[in-house]
PDB file of N, CA and C in Angstrom:
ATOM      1  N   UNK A   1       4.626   0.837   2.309  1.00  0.00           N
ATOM      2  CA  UNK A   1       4.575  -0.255   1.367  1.00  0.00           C
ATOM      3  C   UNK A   1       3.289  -0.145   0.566  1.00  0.00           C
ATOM      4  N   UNK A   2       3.383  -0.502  -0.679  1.00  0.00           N
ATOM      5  CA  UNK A   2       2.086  -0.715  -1.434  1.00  0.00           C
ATOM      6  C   UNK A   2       1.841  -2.107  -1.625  1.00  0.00           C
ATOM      7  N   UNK A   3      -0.253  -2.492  -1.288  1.00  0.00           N
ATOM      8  CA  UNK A   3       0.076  -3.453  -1.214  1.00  0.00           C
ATOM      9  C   UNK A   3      -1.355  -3.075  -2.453  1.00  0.00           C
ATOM     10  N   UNK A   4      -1.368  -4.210  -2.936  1.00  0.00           N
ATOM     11  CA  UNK A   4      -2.174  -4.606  -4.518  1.00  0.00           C
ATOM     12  C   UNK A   4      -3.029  -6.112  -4.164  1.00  0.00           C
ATOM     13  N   UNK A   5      -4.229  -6.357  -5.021  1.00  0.00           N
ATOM     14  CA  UNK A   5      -4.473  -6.992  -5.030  1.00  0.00           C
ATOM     15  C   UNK A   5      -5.419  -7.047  -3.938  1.00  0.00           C
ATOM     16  N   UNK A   6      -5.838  -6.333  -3.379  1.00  0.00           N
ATOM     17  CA  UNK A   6      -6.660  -6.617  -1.646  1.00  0.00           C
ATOM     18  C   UNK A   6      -8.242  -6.936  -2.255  1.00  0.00           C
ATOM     19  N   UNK A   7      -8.798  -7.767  -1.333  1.00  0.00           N
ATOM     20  CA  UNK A   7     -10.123  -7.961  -1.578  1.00  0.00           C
ATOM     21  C   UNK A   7     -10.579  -7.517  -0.614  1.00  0.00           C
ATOM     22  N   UNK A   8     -12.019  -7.158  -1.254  1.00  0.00           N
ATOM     23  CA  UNK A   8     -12.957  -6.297  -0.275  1.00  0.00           C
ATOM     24  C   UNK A   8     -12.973  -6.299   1.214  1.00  0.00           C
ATOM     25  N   UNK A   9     -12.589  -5.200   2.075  1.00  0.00           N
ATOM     26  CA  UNK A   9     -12.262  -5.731   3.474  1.00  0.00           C
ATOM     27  C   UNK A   9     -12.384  -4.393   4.153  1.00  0.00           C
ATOM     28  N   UNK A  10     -11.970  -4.791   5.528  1.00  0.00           N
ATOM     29  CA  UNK A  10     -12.058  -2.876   6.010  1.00  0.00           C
ATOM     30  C   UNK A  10     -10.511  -2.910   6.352  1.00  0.00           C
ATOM     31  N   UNK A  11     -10.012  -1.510   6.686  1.00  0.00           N
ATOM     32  CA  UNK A  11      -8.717  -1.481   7.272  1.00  0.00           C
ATOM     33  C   UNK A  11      -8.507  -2.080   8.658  1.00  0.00           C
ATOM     34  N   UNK A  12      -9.307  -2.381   9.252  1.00  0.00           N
ATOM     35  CA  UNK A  12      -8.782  -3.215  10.728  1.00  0.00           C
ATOM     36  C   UNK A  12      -8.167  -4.858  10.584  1.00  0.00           C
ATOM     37  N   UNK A  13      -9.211  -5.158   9.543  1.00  0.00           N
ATOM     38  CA  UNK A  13      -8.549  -7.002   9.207  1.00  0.00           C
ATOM     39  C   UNK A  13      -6.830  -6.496   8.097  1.00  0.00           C
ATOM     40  N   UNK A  14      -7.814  -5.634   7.719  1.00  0.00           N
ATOM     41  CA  UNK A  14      -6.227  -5.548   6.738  1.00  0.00           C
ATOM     42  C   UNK A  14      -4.757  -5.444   7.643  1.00  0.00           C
ATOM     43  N   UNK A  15      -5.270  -4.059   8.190  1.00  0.00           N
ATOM     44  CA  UNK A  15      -3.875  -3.929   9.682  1.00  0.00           C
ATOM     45  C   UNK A  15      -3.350  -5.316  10.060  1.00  0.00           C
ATOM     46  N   UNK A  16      -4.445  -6.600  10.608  1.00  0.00           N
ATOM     47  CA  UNK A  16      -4.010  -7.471  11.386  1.00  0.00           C
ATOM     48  C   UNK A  16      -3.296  -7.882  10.088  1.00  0.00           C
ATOM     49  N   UNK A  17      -3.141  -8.578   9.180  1.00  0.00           N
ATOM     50  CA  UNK A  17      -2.117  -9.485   8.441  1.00  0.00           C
ATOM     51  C   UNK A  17      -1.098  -8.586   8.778  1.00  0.00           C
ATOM     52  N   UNK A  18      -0.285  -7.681   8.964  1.00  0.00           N
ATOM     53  CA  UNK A  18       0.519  -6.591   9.316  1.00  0.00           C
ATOM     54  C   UNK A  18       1.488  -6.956  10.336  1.00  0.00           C
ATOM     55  N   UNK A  19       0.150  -6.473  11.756  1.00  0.00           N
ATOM     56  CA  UNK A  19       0.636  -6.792  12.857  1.00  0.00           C
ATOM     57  C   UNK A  19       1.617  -7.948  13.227  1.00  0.00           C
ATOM     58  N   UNK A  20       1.467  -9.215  12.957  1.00  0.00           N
ATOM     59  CA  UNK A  20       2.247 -10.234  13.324  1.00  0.00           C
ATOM     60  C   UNK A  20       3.720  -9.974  13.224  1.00  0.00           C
ATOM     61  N   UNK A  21       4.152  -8.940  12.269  1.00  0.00           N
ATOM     62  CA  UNK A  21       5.177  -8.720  11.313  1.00  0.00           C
ATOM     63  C   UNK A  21       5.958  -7.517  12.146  1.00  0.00           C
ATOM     64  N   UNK A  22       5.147  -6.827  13.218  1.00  0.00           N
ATOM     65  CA  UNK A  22       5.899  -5.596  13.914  1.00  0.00           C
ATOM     66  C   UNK A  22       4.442  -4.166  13.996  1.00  0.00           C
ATOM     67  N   UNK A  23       5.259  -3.265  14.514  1.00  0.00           N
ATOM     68  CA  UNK A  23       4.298  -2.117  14.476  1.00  0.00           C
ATOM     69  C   UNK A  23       3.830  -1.467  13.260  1.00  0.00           C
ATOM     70  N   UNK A  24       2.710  -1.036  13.000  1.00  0.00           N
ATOM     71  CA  UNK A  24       1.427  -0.578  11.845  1.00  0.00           C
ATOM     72  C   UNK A  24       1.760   0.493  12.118  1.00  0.00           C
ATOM     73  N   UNK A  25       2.412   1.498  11.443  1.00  0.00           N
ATOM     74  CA  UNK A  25       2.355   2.999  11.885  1.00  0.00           C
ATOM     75  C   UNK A  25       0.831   3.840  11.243  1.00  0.00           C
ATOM     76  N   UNK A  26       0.688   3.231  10.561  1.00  0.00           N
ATOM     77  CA  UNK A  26      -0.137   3.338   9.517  1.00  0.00           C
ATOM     78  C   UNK A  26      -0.855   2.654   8.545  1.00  0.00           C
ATOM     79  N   UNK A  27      -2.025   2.347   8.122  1.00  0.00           N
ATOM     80  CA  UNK A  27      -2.759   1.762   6.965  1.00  0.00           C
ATOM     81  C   UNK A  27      -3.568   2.575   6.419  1.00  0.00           C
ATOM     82  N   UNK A  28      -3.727   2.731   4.795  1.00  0.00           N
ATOM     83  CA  UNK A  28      -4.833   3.264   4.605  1.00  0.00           C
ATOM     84  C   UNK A  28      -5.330   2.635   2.835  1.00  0.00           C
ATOM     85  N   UNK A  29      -6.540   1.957   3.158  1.00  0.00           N
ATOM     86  CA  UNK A  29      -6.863   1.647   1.684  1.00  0.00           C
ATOM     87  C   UNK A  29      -7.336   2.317   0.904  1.00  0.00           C
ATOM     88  N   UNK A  30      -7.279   2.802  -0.166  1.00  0.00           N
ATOM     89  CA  UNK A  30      -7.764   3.905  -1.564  1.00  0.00           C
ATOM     90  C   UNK A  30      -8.903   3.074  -1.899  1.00  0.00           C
ATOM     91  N   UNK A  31     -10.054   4.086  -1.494  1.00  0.00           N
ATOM     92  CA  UNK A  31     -11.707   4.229  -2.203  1.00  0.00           C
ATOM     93  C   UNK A  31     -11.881   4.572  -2.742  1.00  0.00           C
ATOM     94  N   UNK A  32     -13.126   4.195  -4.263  1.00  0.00           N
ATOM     95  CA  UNK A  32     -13.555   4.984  -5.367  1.00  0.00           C
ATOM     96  C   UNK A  32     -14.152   6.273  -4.275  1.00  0.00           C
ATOM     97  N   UNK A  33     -14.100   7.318  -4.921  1.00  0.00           N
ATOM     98  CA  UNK A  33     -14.486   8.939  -4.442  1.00  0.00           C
ATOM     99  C   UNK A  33     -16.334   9.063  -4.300  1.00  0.00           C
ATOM    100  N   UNK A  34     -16.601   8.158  -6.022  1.00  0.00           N
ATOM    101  CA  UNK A  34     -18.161   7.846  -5.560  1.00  0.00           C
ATOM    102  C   UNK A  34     -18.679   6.755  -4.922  1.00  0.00           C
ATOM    103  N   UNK A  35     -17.890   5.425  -5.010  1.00  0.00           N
ATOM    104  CA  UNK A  35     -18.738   4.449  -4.207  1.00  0.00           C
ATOM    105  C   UNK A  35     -18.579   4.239  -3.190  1.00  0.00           C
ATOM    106  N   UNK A  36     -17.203   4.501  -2.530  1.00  0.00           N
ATOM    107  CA  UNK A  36     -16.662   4.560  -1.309  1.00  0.00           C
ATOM    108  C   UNK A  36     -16.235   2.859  -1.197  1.00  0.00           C
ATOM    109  N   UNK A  37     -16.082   2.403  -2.476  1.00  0.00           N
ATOM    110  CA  UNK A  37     -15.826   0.804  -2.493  1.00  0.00           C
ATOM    111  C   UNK A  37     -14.096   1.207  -2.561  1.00  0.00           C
ATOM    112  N   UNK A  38     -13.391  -0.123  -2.327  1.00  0.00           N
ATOM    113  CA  UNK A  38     -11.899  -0.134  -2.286  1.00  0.00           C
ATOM    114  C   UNK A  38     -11.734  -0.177  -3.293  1.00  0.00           C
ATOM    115  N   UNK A  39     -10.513   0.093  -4.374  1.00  0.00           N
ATOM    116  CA  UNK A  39     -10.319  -0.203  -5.562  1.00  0.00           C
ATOM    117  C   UNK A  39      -9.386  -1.356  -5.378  1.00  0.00           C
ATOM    118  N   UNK A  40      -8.938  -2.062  -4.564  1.00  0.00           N
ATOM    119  CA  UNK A  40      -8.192  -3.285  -4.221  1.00  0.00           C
ATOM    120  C   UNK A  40      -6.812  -2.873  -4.190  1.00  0.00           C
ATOM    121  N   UNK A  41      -6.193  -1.930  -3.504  1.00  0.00           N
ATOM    122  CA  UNK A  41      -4.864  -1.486  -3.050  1.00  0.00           C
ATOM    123  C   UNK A  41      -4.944  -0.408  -2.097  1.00  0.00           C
ATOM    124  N   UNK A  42      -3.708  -0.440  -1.447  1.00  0.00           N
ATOM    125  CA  UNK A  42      -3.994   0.850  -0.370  1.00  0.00           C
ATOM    126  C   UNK A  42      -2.048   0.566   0.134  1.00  0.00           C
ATOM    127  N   UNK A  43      -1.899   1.131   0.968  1.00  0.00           N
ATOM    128  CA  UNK A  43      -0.725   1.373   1.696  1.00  0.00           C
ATOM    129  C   UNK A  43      -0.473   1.375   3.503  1.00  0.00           C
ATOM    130  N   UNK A  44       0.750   0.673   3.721  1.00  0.00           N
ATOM    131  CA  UNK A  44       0.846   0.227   5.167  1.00  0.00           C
ATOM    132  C   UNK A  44       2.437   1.080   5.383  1.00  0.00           C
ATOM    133  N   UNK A  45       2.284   1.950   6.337  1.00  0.00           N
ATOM    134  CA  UNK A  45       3.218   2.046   6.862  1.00  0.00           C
ATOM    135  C   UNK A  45       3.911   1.380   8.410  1.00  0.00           C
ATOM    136  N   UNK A  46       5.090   0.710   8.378  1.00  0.00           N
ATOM    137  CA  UNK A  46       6.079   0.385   9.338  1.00  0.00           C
ATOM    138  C   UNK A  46       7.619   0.827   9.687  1.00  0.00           C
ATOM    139  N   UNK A  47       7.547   1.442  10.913  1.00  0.00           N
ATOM    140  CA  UNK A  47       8.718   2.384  10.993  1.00  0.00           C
ATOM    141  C   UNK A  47       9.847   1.886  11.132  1.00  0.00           C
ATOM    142  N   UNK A  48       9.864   0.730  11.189  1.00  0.00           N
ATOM    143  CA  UNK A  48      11.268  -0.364  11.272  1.00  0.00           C
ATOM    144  C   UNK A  48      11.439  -1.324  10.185  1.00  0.00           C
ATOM    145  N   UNK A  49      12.557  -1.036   9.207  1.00  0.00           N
ATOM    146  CA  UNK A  49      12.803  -1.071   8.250  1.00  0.00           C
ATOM    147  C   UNK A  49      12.514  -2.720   8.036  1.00  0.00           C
ATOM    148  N   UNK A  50      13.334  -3.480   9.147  1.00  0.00           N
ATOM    149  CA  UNK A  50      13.457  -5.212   9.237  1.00  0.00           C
ATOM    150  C   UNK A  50      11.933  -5.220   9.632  1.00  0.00           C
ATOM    151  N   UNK A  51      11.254  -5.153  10.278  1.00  0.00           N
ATOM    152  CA  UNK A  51       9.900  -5.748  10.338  1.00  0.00           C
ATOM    153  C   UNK A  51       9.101  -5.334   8.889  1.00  0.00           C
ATOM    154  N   UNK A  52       9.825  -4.371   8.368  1.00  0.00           N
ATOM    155  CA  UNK A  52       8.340  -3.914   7.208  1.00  0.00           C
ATOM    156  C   UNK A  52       8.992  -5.095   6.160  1.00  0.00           C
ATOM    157  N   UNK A  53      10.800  -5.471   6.013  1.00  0.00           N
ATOM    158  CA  UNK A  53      11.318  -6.682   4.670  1.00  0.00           C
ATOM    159  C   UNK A  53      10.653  -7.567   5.205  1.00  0.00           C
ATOM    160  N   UNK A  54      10.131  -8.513   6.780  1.00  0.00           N
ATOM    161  CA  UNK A  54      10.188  -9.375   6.836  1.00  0.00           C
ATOM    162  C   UNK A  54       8.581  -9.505   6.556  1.00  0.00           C
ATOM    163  N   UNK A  55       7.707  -8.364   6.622  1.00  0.00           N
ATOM    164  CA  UNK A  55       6.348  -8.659   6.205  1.00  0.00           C
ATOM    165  C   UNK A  55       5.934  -8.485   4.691  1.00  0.00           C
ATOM    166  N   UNK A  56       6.968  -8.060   4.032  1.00  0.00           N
ATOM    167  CA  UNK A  56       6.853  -8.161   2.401  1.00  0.00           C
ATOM    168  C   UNK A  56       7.292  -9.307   2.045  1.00  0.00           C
ATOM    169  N   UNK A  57       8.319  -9.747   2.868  1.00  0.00           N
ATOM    170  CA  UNK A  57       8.766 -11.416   2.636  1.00  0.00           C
ATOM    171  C   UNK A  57       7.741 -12.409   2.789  1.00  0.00           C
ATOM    172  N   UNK A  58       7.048 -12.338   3.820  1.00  0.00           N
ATOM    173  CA  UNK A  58       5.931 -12.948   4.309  1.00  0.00           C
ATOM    174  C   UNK A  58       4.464 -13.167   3.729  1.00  0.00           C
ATOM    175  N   UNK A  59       4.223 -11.626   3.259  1.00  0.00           N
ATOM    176  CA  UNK A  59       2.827 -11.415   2.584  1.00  0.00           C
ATOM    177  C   UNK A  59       3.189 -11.247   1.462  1.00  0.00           C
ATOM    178  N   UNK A  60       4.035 -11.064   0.288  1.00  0.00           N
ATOM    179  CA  UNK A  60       3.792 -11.141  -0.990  1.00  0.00           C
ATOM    180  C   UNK A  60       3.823 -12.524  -1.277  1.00  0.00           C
ATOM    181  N   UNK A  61       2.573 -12.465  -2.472  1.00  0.00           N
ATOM    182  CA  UNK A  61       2.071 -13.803  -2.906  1.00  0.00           C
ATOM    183  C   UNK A  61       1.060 -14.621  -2.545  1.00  0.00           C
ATOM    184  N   UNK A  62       0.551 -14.272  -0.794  1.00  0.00           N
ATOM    185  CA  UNK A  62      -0.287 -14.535   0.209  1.00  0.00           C
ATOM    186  C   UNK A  62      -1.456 -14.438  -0.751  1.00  0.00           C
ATOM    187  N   UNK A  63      -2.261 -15.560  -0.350  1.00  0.00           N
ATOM    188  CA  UNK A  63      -3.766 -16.083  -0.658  1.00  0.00           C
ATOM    189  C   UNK A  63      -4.460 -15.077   0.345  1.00  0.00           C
ATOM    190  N   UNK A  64      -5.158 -14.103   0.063  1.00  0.00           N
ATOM    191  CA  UNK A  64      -6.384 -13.782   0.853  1.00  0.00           C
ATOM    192  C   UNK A  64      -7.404 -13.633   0.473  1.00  0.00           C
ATOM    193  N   UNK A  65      -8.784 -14.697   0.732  1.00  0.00           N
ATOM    194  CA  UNK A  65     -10.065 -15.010  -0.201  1.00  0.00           C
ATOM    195  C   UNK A  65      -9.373 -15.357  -1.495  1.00  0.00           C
ATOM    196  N   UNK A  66      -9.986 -15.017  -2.270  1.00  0.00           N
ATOM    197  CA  UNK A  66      -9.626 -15.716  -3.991  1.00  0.00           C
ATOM    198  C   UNK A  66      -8.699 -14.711  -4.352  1.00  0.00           C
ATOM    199  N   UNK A  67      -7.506 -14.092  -3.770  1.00  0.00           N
ATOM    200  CA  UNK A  67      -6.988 -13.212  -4.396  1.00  0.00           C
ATOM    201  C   UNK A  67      -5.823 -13.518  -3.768  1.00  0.00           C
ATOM    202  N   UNK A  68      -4.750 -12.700  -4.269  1.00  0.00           N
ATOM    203  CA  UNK A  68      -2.947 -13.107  -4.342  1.00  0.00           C
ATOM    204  C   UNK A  68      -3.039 -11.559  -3.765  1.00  0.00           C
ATOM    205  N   UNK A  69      -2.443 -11.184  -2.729  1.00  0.00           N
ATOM    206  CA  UNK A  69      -2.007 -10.017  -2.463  1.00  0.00           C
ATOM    207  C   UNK A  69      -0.280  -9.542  -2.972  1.00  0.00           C
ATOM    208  N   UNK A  70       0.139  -8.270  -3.339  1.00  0.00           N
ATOM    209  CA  UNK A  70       1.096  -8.660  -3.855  1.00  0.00           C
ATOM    210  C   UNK A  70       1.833  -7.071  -2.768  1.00  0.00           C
ATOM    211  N   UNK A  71       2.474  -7.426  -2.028  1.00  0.00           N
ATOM    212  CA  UNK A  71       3.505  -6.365  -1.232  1.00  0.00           C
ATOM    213  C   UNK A  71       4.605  -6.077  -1.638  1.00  0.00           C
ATOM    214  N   UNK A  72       4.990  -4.543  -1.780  1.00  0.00           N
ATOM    215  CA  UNK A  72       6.386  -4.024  -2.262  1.00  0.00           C
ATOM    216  C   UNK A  72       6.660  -2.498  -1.730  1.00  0.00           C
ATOM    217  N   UNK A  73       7.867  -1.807  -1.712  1.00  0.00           N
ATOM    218  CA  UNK A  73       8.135  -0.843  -1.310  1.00  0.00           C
ATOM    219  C   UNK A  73       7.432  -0.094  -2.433  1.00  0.00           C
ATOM    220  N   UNK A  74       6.890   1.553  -1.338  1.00  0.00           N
ATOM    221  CA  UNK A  74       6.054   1.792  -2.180  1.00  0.00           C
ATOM    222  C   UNK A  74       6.953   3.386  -2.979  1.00  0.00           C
ATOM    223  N   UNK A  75       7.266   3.655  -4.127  1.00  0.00           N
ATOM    224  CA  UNK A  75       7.816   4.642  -4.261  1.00  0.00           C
ATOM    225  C   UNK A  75       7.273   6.401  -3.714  1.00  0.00           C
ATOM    226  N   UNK A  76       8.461   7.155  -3.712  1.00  0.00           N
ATOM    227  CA  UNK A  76       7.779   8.459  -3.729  1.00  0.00           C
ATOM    228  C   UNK A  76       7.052   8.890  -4.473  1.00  0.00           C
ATOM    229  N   UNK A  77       6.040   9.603  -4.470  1.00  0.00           N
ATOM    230  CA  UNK A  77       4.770  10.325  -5.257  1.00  0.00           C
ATOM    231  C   UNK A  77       6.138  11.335  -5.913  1.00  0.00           C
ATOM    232  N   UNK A  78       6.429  11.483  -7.210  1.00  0.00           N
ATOM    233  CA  UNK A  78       7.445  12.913  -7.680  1.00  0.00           C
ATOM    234  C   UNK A  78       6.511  14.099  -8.685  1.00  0.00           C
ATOM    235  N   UNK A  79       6.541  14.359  -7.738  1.00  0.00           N
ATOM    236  CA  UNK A  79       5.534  15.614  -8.884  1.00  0.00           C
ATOM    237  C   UNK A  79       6.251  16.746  -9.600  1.00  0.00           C
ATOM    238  N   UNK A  80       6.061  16.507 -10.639  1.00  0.00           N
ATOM    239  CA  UNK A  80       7.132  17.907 -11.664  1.00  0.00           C
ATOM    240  C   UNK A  80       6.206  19.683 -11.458  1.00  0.00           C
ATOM    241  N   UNK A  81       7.799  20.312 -11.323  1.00  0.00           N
ATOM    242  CA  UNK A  81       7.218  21.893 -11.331  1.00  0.00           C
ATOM    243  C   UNK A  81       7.316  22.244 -13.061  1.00  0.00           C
ATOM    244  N   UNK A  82       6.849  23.764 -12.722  1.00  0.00           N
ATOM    245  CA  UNK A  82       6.574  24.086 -14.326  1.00  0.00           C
ATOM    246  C   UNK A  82       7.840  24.194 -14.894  1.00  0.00           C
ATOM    247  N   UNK A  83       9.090  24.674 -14.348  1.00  0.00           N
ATOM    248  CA  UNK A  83      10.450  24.566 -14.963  1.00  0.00           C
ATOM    249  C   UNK A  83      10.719  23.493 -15.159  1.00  0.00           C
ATOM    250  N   UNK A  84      10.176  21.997 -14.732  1.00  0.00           N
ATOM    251  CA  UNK A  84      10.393  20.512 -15.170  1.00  0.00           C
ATOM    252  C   UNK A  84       9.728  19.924 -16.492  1.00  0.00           C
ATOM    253  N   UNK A  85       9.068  20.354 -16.666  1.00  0.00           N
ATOM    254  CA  UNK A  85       7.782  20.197 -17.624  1.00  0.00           C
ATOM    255  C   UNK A  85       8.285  20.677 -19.086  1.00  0.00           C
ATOM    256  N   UNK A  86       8.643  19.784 -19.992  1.00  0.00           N
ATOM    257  CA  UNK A  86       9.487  19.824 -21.599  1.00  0.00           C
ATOM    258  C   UNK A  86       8.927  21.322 -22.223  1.00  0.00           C
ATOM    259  N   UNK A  87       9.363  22.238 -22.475  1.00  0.00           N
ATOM    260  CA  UNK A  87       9.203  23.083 -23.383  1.00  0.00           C
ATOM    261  C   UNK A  87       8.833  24.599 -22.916  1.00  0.00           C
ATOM    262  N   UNK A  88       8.418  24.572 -20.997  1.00  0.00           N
ATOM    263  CA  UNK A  88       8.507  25.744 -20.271  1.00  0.00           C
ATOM    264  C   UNK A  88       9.048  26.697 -20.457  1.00  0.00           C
ATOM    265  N   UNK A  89       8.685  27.760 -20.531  1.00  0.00           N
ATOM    266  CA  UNK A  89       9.515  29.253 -20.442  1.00  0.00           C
ATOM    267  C   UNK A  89       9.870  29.820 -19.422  1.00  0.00           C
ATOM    268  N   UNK A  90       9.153  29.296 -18.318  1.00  0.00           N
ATOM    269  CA  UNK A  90       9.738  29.833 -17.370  1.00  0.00           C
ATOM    270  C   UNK A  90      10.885  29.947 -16.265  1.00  0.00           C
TER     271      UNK A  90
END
């Protein structure tokens, strides 16, 4: 799931809003590369499909500190090859 909107936090408080909802297979929030600050989104994985709807049901819209967190399925990353790419020769 991608979640948006996160205010400054570490991944352990983040996990817990999660937890209540089923098993965390995974969390990980995206840091600037130089400040090592959050850019206010990151991604939660849950391996059971009904616990991950019922915690997007739950946490999108959620007040945390002065901010609206906003939860949704998160799409595949699709990366194009060079035969995808408009005007290739190869």
């Amino acid at each position: 799931m991608l979640v948006t909107g996160v205010p400054e936090c570490c991944e352990v408080a983040w996990r817990a809003w999660f937890v209540p909802f089923g098993t965390v297979q995974s969390c990980s929030l995206v840091l600037d590369k130089d400040t090592g600050i959050s850019k206010g989104f990151g991604f939660i994985e849950m391996p059971k499909i009904g616990e991950a709807k019922t915690a997007m049901k739950n946490l999108n819209g959620k007040e945390v500190g002065s901010s609206k967190i906003r939860v949704k399925k998160a799409e595949q990353k699709v990366t194009a090859s060079k035969s995808d790419v408009a005007g290739s020769d190869e």
